[in-house]
PDB file of N, CA and C in Angstrom:
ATOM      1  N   UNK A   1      -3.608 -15.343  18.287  1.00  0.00           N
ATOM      2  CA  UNK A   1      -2.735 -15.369  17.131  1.00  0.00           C
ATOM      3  C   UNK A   1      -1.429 -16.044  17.505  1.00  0.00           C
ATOM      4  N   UNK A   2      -0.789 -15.863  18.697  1.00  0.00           N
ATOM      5  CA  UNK A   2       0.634 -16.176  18.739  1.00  0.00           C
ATOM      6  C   UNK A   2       1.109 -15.112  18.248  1.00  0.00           C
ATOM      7  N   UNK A   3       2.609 -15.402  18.048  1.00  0.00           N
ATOM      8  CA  UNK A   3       3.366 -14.775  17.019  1.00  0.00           C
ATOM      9  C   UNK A   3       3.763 -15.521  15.705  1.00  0.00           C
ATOM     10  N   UNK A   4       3.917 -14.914  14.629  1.00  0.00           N
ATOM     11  CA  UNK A   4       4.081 -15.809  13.643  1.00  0.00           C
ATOM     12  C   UNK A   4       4.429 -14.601  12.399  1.00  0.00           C
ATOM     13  N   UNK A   5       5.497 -15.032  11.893  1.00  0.00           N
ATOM     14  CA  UNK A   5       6.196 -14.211  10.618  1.00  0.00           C
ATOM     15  C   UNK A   5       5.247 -14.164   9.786  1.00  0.00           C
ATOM     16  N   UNK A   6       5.154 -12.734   8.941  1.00  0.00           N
ATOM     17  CA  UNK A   6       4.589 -12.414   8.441  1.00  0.00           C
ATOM     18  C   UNK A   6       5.349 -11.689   7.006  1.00  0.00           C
ATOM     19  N   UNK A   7       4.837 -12.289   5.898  1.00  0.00           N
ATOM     20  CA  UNK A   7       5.917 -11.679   4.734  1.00  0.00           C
ATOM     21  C   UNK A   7       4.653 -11.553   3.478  1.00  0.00           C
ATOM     22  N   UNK A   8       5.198 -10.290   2.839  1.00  0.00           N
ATOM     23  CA  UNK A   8       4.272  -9.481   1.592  1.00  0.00           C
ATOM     24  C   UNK A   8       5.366  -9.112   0.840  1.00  0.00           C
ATOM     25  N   UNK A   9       5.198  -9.195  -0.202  1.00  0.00           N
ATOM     26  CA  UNK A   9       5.434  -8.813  -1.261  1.00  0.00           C
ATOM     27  C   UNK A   9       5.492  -6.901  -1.267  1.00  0.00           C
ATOM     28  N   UNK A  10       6.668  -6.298  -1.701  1.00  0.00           N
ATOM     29  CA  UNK A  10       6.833  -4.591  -1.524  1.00  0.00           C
ATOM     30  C   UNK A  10       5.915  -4.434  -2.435  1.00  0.00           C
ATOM     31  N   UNK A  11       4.421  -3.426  -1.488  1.00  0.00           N
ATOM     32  CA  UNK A  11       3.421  -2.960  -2.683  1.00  0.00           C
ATOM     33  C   UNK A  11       2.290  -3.483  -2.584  1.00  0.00           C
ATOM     34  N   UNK A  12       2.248  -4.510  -2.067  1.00  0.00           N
ATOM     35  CA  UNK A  12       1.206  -5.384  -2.324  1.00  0.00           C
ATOM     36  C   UNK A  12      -0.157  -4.993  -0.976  1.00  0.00           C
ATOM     37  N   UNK A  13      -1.072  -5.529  -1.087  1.00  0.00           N
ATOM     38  CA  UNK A  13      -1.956  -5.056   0.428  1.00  0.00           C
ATOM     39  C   UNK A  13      -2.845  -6.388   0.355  1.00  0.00           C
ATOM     40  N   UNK A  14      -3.017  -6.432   1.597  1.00  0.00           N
ATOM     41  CA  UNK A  14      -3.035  -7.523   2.419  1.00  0.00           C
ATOM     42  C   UNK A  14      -4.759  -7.522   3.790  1.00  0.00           C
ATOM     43  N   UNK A  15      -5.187  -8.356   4.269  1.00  0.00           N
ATOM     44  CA  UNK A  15      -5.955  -7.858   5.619  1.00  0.00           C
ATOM     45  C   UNK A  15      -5.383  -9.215   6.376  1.00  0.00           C
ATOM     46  N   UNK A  16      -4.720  -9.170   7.613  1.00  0.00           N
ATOM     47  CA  UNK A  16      -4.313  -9.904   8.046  1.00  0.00           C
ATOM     48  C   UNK A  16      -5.202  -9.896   9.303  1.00  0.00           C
ATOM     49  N   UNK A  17      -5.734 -11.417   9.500  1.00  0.00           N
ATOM     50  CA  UNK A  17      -6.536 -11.849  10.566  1.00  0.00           C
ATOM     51  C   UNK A  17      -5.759 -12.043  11.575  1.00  0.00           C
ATOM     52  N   UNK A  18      -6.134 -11.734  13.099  1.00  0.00           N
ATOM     53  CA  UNK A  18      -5.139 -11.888  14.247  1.00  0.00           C
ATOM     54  C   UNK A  18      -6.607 -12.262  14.957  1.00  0.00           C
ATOM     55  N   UNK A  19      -6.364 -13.346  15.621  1.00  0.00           N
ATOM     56  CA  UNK A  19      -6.915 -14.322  16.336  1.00  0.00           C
ATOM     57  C   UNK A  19      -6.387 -14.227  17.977  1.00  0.00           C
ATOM     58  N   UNK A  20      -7.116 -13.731  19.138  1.00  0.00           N
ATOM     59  CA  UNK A  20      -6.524 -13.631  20.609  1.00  0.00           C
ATOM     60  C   UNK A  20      -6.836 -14.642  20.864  1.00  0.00           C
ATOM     61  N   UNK A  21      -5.915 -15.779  21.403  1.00  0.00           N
ATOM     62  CA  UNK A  21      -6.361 -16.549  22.571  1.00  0.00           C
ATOM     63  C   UNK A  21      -5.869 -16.041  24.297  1.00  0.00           C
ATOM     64  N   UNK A  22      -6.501 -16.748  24.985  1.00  0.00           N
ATOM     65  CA  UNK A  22      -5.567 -16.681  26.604  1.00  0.00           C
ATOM     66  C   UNK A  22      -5.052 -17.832  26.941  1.00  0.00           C
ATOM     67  N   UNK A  23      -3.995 -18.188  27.446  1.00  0.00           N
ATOM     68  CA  UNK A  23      -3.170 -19.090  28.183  1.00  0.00           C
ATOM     69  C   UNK A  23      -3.292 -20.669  27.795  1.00  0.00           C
ATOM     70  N   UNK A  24      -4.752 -21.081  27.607  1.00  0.00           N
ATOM     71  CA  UNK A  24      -5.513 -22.065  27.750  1.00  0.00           C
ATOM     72  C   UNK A  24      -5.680 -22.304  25.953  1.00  0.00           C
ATOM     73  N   UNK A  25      -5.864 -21.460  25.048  1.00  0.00           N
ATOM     74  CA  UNK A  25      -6.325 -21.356  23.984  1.00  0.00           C
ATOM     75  C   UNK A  25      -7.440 -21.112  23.472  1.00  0.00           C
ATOM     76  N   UNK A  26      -8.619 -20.515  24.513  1.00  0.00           N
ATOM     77  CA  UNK A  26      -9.896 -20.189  24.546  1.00  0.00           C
ATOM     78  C   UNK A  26      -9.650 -18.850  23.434  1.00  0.00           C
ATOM     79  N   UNK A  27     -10.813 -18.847  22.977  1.00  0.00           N
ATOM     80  CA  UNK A  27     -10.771 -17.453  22.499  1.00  0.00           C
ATOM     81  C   UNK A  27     -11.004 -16.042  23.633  1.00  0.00           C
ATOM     82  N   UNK A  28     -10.124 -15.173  23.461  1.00  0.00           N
ATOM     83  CA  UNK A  28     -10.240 -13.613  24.164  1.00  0.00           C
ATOM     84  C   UNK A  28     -11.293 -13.051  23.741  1.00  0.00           C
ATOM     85  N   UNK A  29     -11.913 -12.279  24.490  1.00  0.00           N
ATOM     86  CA  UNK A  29     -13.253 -12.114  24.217  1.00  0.00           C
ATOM     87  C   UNK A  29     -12.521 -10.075  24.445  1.00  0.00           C
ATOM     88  N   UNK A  30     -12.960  -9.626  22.939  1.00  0.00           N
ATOM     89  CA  UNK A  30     -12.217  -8.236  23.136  1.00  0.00           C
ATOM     90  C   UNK A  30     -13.068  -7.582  23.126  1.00  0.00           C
ATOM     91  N   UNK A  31     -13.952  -7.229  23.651  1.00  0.00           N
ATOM     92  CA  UNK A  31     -15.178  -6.226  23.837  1.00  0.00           C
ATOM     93  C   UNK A  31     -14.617  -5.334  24.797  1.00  0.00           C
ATOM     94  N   UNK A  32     -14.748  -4.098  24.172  1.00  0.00           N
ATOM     95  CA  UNK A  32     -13.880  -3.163  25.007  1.00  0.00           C
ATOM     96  C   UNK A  32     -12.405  -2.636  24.910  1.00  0.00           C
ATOM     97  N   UNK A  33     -11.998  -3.225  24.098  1.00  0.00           N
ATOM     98  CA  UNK A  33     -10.311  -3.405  23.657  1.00  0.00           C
ATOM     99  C   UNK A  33     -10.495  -2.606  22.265  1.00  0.00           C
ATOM    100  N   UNK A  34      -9.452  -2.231  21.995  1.00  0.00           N
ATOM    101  CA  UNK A  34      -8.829  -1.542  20.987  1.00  0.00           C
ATOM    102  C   UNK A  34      -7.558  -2.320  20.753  1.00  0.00           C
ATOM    103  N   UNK A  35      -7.023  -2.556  19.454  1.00  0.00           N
ATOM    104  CA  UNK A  35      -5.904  -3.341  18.712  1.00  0.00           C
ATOM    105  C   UNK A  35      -5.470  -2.691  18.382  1.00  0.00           C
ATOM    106  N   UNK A  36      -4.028  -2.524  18.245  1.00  0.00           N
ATOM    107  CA  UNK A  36      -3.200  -1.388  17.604  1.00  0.00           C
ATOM    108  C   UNK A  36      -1.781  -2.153  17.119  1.00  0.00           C
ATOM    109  N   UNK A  37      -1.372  -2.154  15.957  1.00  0.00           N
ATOM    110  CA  UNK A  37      -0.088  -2.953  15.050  1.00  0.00           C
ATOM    111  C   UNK A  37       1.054  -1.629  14.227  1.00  0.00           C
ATOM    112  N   UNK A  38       2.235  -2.267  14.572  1.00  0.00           N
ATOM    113  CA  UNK A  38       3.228  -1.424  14.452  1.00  0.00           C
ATOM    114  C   UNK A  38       4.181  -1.811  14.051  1.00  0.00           C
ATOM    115  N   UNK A  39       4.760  -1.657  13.013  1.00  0.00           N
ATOM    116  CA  UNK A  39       5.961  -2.230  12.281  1.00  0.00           C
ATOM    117  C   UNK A  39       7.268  -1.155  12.670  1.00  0.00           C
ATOM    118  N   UNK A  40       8.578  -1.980  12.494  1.00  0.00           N
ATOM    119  CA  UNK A  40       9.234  -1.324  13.273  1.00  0.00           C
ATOM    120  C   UNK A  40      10.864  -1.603  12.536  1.00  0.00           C
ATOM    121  N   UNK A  41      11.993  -0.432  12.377  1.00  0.00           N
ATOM    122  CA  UNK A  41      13.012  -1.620  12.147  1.00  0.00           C
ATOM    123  C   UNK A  41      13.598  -2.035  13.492  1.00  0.00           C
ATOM    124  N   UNK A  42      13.256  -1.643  14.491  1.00  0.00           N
ATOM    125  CA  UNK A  42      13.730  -2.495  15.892  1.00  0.00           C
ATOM    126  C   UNK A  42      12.729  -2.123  16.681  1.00  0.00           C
ATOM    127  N   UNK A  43      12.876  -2.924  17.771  1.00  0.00           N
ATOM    128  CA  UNK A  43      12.182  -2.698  18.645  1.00  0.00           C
ATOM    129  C   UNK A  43      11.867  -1.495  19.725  1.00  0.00           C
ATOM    130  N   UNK A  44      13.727  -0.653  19.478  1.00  0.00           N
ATOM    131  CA  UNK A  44      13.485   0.041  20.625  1.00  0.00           C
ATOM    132  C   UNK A  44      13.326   1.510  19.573  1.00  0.00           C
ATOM    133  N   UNK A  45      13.023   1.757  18.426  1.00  0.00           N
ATOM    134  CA  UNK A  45      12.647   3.029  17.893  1.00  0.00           C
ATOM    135  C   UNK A  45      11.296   3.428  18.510  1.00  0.00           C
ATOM    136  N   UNK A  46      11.088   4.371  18.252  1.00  0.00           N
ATOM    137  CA  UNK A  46      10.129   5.136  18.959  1.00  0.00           C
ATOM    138  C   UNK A  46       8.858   5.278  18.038  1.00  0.00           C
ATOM    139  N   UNK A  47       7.928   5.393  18.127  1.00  0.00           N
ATOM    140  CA  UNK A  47       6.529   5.202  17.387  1.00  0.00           C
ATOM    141  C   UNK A  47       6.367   6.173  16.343  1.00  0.00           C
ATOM    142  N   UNK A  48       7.048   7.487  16.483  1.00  0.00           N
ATOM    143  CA  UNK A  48       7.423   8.170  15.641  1.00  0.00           C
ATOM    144  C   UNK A  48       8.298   7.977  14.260  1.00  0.00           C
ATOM    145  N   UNK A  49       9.496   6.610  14.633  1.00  0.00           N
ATOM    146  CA  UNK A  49      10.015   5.957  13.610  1.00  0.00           C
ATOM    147  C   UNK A  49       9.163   4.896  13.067  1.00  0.00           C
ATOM    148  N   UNK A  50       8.513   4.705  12.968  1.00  0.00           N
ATOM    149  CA  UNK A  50       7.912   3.762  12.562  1.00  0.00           C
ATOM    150  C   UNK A  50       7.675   3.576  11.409  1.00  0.00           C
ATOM    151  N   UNK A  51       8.107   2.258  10.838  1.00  0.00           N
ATOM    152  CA  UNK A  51       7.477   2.159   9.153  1.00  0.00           C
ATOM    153  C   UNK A  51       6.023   1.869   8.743  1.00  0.00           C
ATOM    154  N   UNK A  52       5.058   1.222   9.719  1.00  0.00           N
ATOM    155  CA  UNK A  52       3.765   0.990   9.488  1.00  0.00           C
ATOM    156  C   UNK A  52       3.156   1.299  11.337  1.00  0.00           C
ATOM    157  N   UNK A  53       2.456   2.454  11.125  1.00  0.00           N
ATOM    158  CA  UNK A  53       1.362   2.323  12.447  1.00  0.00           C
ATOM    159  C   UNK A  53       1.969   3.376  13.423  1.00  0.00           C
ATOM    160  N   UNK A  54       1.859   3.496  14.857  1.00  0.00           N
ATOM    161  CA  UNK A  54       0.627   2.432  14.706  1.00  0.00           C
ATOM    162  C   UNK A  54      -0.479   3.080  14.206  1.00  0.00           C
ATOM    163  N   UNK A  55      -1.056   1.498  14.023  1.00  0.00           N
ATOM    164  CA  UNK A  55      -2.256   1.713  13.581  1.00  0.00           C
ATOM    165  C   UNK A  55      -3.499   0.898  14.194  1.00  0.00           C
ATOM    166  N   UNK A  56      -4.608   1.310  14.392  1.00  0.00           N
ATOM    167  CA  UNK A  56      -5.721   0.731  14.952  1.00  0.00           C
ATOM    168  C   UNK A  56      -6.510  -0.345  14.369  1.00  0.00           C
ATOM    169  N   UNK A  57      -6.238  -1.355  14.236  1.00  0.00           N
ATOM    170  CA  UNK A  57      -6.853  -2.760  13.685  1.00  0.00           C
ATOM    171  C   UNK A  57      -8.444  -3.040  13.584  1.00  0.00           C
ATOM    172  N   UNK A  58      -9.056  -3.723  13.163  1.00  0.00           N
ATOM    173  CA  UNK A  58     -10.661  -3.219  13.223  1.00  0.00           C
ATOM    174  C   UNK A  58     -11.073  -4.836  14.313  1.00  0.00           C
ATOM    175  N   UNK A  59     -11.812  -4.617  14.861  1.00  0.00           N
ATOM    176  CA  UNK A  59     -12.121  -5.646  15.968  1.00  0.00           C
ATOM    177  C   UNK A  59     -13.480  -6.288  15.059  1.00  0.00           C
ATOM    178  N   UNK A  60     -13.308  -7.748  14.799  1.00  0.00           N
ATOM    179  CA  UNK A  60     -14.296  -7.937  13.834  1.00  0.00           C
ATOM    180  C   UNK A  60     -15.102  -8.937  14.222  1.00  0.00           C
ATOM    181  N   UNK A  61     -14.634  -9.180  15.401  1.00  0.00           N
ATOM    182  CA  UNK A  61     -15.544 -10.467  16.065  1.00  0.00           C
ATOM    183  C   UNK A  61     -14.945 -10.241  17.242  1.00  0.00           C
ATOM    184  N   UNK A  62     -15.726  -9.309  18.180  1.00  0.00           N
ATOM    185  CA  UNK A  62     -15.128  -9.313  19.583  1.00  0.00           C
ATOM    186  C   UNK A  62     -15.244 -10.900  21.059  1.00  0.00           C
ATOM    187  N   UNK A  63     -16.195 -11.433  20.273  1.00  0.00           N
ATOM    188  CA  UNK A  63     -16.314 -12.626  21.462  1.00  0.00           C
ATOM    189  C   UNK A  63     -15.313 -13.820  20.874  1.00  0.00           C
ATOM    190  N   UNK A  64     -15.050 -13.517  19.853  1.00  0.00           N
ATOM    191  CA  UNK A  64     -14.195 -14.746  19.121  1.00  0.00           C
ATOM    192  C   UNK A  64     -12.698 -14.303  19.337  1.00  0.00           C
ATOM    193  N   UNK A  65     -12.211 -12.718  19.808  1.00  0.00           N
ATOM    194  CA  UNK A  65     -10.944 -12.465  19.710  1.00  0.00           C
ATOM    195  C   UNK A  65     -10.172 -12.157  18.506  1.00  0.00           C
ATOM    196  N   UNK A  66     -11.356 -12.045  17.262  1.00  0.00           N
ATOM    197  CA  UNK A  66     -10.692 -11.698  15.936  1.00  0.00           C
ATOM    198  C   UNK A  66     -10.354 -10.326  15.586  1.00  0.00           C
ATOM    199  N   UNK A  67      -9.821  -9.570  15.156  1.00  0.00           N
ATOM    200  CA  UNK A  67      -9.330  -8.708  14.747  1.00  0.00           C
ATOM    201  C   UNK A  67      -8.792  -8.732  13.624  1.00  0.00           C
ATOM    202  N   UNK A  68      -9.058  -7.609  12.293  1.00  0.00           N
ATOM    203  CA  UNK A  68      -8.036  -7.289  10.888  1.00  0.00           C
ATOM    204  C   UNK A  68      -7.416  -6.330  10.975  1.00  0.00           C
ATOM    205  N   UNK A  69      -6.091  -6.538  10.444  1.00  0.00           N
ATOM    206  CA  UNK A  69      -5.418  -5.383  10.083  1.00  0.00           C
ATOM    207  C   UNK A  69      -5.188  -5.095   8.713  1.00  0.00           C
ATOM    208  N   UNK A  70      -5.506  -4.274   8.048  1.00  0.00           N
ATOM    209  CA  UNK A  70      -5.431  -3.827   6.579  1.00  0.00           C
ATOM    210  C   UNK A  70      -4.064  -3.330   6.595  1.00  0.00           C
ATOM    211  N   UNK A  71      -3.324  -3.567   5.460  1.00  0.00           N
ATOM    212  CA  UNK A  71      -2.252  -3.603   5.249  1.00  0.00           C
ATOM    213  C   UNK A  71      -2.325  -2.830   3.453  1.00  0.00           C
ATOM    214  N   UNK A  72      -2.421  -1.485   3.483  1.00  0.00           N
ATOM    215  CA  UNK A  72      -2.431  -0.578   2.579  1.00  0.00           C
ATOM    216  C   UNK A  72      -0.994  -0.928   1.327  1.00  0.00           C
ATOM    217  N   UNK A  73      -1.120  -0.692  -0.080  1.00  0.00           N
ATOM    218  CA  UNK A  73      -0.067  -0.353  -0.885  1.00  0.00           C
ATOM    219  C   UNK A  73       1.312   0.308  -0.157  1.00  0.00           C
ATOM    220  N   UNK A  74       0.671   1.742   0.338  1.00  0.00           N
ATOM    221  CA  UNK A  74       1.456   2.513   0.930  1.00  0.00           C
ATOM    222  C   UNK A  74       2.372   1.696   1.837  1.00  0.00           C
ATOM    223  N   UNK A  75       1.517   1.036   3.032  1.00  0.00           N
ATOM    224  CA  UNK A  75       2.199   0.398   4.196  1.00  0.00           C
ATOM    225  C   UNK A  75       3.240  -0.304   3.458  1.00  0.00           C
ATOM    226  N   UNK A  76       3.253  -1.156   2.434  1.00  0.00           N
ATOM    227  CA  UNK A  76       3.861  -2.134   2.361  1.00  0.00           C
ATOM    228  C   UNK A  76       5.086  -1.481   1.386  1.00  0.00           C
ATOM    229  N   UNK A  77       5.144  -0.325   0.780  1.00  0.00           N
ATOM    230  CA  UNK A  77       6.322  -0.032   0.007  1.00  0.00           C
ATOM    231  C   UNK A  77       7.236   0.318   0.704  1.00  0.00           C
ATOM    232  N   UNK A  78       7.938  -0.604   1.343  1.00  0.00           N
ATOM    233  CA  UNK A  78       9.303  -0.480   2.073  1.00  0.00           C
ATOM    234  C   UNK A  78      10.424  -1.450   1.615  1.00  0.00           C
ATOM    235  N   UNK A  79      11.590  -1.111   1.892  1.00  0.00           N
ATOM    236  CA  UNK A  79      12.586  -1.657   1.382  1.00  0.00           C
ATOM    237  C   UNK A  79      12.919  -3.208   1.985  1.00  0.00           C
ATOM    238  N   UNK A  80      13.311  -3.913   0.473  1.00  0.00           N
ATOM    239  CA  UNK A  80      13.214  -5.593   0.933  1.00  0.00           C
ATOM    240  C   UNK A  80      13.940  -5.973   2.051  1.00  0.00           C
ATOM    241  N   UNK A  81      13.396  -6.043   2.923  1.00  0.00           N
ATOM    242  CA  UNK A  81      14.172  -6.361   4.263  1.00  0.00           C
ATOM    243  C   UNK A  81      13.074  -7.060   5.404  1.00  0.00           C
ATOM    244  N   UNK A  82      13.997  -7.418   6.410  1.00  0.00           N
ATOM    245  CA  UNK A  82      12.915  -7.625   7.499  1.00  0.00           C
ATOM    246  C   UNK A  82      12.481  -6.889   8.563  1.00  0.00           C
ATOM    247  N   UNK A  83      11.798  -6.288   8.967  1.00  0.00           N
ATOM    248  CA  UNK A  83      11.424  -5.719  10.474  1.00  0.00           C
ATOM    249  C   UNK A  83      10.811  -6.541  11.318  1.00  0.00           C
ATOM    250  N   UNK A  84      10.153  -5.456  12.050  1.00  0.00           N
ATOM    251  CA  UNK A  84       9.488  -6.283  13.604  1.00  0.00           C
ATOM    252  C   UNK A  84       8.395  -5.502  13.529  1.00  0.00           C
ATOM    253  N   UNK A  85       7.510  -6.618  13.865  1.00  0.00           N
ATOM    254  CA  UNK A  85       6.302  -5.658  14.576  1.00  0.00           C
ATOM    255  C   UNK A  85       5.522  -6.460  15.887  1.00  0.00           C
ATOM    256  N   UNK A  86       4.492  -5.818  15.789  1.00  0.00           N
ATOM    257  CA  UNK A  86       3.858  -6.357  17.421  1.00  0.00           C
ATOM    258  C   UNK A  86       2.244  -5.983  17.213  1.00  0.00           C
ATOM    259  N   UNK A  87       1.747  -6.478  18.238  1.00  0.00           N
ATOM    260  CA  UNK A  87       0.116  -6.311  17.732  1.00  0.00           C
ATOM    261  C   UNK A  87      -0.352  -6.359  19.588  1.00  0.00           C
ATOM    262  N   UNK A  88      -0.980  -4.917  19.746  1.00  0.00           N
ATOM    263  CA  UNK A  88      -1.393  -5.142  21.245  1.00  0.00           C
ATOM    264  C   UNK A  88      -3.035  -4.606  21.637  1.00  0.00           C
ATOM    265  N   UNK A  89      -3.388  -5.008  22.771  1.00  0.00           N
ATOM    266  CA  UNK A  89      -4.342  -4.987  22.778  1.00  0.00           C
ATOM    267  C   UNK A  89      -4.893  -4.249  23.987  1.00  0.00           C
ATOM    268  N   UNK A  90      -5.597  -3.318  24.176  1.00  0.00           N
ATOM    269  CA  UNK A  90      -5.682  -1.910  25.309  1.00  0.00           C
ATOM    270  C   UNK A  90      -7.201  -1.907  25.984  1.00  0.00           C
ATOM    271  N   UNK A  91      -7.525  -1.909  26.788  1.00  0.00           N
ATOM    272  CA  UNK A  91      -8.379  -1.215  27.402  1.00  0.00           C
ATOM    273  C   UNK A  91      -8.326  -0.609  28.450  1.00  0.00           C
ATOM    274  N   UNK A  92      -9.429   0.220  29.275  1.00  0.00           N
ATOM    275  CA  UNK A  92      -9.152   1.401  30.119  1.00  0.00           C
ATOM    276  C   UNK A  92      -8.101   0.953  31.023  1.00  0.00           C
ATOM    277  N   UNK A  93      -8.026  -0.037  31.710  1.00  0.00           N
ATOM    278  CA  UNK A  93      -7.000  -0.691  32.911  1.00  0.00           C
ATOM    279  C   UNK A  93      -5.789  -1.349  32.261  1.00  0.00           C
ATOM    280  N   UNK A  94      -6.127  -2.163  30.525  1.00  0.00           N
ATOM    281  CA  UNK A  94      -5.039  -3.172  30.229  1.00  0.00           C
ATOM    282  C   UNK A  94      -4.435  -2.486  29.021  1.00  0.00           C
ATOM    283  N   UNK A  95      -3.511  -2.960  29.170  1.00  0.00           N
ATOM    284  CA  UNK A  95      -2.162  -2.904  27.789  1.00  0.00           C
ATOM    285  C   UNK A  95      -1.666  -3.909  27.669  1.00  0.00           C
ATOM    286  N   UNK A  96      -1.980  -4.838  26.558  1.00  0.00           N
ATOM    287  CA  UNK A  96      -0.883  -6.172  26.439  1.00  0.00           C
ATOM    288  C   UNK A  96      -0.223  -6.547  25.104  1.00  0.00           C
ATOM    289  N   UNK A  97       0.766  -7.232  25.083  1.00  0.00           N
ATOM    290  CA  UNK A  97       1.194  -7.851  24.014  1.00  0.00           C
ATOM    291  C   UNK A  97       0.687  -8.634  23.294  1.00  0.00           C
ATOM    292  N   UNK A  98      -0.141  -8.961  22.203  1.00  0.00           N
ATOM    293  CA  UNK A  98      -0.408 -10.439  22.100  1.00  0.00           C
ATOM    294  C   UNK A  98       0.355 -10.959  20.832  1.00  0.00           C
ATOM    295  N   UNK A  99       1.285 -10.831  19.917  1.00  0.00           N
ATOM    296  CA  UNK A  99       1.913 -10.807  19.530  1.00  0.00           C
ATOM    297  C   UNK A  99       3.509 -10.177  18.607  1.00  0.00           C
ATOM    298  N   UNK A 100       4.782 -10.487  18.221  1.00  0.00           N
ATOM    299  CA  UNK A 100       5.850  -9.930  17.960  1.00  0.00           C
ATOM    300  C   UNK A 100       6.445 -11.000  17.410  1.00  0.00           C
ATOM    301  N   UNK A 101       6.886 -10.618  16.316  1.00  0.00           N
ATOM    302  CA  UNK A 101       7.784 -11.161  15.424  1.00  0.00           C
ATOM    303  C   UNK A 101       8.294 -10.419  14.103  1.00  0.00           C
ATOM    304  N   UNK A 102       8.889 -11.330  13.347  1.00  0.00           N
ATOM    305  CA  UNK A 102       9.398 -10.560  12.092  1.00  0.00           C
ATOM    306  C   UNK A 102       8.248 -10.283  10.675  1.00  0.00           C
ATOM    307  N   UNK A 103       8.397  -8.967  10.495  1.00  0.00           N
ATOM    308  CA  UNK A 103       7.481  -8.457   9.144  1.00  0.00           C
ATOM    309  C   UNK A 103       8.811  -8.506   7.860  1.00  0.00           C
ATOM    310  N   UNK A 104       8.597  -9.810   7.076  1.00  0.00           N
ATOM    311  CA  UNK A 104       9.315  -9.448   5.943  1.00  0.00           C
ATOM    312  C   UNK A 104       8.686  -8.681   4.693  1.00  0.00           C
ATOM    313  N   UNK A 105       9.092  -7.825   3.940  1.00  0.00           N
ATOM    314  CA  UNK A 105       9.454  -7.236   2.473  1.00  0.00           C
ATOM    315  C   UNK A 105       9.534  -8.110   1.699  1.00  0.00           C
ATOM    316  N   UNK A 106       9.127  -8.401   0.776  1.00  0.00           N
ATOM    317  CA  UNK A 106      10.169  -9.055  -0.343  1.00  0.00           C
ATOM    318  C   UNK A 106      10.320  -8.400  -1.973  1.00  0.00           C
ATOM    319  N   UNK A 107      11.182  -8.037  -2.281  1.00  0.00           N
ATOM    320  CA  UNK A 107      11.202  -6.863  -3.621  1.00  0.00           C
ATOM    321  C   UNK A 107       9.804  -7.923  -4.258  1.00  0.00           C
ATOM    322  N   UNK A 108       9.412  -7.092  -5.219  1.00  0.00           N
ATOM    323  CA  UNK A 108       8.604  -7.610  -6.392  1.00  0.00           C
ATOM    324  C   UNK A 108       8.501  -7.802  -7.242  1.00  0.00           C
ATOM    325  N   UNK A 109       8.521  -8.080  -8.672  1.00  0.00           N
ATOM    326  CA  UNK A 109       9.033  -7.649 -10.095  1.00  0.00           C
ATOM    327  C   UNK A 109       8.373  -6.535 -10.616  1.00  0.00           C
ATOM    328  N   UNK A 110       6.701  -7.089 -10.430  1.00  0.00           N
ATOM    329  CA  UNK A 110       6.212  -6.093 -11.633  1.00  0.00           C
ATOM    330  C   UNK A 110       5.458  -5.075 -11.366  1.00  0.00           C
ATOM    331  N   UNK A 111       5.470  -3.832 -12.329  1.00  0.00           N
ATOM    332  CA  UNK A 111       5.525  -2.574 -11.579  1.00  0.00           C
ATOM    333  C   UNK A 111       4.277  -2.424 -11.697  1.00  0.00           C
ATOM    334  N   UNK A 112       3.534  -2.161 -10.336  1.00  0.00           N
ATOM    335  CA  UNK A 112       1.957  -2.311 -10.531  1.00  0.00           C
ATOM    336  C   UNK A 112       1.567  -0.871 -11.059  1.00  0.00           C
ATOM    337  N   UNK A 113       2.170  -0.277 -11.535  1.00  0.00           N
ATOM    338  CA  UNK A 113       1.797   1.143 -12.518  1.00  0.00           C
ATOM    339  C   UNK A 113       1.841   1.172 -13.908  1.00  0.00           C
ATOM    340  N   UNK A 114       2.313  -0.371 -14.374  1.00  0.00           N
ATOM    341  CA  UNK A 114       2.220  -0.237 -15.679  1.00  0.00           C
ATOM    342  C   UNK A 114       0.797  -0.876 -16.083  1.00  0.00           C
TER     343      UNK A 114
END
């Protein structure tokens, strides 16, 4: 995936594809890995503050490095602003980063309850 800004609409839900490469740009082959994504208003709050997550991403093509993250109504009703999040990737020995950047908000107009 890289990192790369990510912006929704407050309310709205989303499945956002995250793509692993390694170094080279091969695809990561995640068999065995668990994905986990976490929205944040900084970096150094604690997982307990958290505005989205974490949460466990669904691994949807493990030899390709693909992964979704569903991005619920709920998740996304937060105030128009920007945060941070990060998207990492775990198995029994590894913990890594594979991406961080900014999660924007953006108010919405119309009230999806009418």
């Amino acid at each position: 995936m890289g990192s790369k800004e990510i912006t929704m609409y407050r309310g709205d839900t989303d499945i956002i594809t995250v793509t692993v490469v390694d170094s080279e740009g091969t695809a990561f082959d995640l068999t065995g890995y668990t994905m986990r994504f976490t929205v944040k208003n900084k970096s150094s709050d604690t997982d307990s503050l958290a505005k989205i997550g974490p949460t466990t991403a669904t691994i949807a093509s493990p030899l390709t490095g693909i992964g979704l993250i569903a991005i619920s109504e709920t998740d996304s009703d937060l105030k128009d602003k920007s945060y941070i999040y990060d998207v990492q990737i775990t198995d029994a020995t590894h913990n890594k980063t594979v991406a961080k950047d900014n999660f924007i908000i953006i108010d919405d107009v119309t009230d999806e309850t009418s």
